[in-house]
C-alpha atoms as a PDB file:
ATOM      1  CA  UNK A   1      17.227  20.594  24.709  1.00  0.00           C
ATOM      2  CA  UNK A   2      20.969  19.613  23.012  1.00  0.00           C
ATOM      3  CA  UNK A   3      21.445  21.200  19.776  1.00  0.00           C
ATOM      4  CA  UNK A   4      22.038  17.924  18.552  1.00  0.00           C
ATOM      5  CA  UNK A   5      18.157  16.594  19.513  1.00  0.00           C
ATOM      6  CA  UNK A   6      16.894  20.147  17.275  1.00  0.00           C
ATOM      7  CA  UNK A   7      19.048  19.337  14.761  1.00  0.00           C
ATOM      8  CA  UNK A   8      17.364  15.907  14.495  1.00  0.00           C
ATOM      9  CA  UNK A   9      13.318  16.844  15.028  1.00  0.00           C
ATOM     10  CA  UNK A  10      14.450  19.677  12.484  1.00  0.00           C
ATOM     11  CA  UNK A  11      15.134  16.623  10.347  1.00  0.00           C
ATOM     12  CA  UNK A  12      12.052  14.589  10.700  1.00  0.00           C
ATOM     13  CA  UNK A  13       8.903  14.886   8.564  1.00  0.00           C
ATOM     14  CA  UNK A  14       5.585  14.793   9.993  1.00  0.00           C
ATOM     15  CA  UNK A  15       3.240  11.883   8.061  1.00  0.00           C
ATOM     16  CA  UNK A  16       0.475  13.492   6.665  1.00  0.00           C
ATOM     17  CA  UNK A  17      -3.144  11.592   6.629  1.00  0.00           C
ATOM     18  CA  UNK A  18      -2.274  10.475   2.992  1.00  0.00           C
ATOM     19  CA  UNK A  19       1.468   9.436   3.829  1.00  0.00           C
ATOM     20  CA  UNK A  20       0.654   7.384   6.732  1.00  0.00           C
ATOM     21  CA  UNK A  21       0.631   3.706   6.500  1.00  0.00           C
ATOM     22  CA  UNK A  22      -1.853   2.000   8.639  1.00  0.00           C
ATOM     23  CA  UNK A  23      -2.227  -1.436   8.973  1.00  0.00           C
ATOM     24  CA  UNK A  24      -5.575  -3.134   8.461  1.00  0.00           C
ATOM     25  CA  UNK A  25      -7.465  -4.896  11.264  1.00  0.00           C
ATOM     26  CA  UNK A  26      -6.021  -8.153  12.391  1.00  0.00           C
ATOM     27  CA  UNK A  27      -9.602  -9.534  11.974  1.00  0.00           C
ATOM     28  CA  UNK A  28     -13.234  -8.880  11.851  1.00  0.00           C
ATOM     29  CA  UNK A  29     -13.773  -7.587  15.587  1.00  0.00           C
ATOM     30  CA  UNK A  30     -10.764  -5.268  15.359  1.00  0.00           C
ATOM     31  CA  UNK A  31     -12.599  -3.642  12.445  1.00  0.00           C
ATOM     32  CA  UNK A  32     -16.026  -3.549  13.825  1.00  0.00           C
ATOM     33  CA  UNK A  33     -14.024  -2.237  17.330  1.00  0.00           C
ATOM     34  CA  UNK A  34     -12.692   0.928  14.497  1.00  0.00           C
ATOM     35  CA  UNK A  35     -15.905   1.519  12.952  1.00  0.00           C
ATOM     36  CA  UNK A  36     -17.653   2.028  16.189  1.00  0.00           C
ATOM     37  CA  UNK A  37     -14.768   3.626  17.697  1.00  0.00           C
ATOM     38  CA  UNK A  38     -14.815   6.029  14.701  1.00  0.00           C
ATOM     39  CA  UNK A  39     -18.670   6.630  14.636  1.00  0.00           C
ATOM     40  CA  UNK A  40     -18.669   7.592  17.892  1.00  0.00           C
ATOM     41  CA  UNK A  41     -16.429  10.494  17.270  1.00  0.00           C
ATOM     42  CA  UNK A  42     -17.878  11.637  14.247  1.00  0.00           C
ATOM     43  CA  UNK A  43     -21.491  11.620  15.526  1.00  0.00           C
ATOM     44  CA  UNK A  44     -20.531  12.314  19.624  1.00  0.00           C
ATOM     45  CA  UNK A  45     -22.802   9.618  20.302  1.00  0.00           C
ATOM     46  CA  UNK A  46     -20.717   7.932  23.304  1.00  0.00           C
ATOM     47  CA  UNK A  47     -23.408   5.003  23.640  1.00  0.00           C
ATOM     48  CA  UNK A  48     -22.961   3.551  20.592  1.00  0.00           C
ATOM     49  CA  UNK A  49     -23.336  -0.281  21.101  1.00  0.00           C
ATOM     50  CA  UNK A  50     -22.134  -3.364  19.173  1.00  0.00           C
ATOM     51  CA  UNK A  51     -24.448  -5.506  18.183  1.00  0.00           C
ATOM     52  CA  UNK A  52     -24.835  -9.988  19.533  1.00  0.00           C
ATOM     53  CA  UNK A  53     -21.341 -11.836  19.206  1.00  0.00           C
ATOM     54  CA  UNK A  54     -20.070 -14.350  16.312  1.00  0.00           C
ATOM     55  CA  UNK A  55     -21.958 -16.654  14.977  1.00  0.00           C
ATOM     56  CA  UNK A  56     -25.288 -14.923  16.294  1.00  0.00           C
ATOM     57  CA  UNK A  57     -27.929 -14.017  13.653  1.00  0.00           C
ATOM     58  CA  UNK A  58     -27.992  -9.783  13.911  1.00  0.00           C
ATOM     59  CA  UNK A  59     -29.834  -8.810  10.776  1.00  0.00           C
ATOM     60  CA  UNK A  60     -26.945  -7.055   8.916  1.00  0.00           C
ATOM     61  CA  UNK A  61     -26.586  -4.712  11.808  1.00  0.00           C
ATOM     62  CA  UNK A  62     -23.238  -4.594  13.311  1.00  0.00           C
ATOM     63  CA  UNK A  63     -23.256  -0.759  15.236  1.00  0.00           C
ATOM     64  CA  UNK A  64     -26.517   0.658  16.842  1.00  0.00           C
ATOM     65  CA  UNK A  65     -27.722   3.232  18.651  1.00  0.00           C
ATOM     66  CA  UNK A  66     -27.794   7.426  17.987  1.00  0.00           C
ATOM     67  CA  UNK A  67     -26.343   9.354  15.580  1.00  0.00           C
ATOM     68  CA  UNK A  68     -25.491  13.337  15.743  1.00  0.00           C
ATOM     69  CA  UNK A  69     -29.704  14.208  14.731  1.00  0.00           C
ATOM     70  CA  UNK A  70     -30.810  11.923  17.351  1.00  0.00           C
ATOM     71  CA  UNK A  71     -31.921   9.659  15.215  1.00  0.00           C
ATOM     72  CA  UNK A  72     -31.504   5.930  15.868  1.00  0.00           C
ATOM     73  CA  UNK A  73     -29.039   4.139  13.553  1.00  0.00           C
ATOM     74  CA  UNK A  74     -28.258   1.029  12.634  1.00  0.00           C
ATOM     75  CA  UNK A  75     -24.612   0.303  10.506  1.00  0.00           C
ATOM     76  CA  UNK A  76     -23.267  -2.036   8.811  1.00  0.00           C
ATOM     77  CA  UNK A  77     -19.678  -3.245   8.774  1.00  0.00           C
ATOM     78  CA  UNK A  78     -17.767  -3.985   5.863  1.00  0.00           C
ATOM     79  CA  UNK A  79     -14.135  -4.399   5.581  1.00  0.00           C
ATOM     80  CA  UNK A  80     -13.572  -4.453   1.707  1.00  0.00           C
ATOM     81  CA  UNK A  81      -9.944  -4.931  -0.022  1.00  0.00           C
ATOM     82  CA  UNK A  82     -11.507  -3.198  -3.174  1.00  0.00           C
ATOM     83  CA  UNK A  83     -14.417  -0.496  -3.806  1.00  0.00           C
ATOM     84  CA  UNK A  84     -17.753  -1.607  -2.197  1.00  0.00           C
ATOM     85  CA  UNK A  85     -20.103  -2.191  -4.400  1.00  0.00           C
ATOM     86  CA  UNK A  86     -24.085  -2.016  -4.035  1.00  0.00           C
ATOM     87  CA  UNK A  87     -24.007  -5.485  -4.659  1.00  0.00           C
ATOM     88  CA  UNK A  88     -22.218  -6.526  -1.850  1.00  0.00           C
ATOM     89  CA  UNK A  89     -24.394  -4.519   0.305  1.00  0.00           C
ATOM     90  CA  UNK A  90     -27.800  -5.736  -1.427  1.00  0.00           C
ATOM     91  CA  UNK A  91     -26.497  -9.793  -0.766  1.00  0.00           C
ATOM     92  CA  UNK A  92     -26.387  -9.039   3.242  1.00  0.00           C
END
């Protein structure tokens, strides 16, 4: 490695979780795709499905299947600009 190239990384600051910019979802299946991508990791539950495809009824669920108890799960997706309010949830 040049000294010039350690001189540089030397340079650079890491992003930190609350530094980062990420960009939101292009649109509503790029969310869901996070959400389940992100449950799945948090609860190890690799089978984790989505639920029907646009314009289907589903019943306000959006991700099924097992969490980390064992239990079976239903979730919800919401992709908010603002806080989430109960209301929001209570009107699906």
């Amino acid at each position: 490695m040049s000294a010039h190239f350690r001189r540089y990384v030397k340079d650079i600051e890491m992003p930190t979780l609350s530094s980062m910019k990420i960009p939101p979802p292009k649109n509503w299946d790029e969310f869901e795709c996070i959400c389940q991508s992100a449950l799945k990791i948090k609860w190890g539950s690799p089978n984790l499905q989505r639920n029907g495809r646009q314009g289907r009824p589903q019943a306000g669920v959006d991700i099924y299947g097992e969490d980390d108890l064992g239990r079976f799960v239903g979730v919800q997706s919401k992709n908010v600009g603002a806080e989430l309010k109960i209301d929001i949830v209570s009107r699906k």
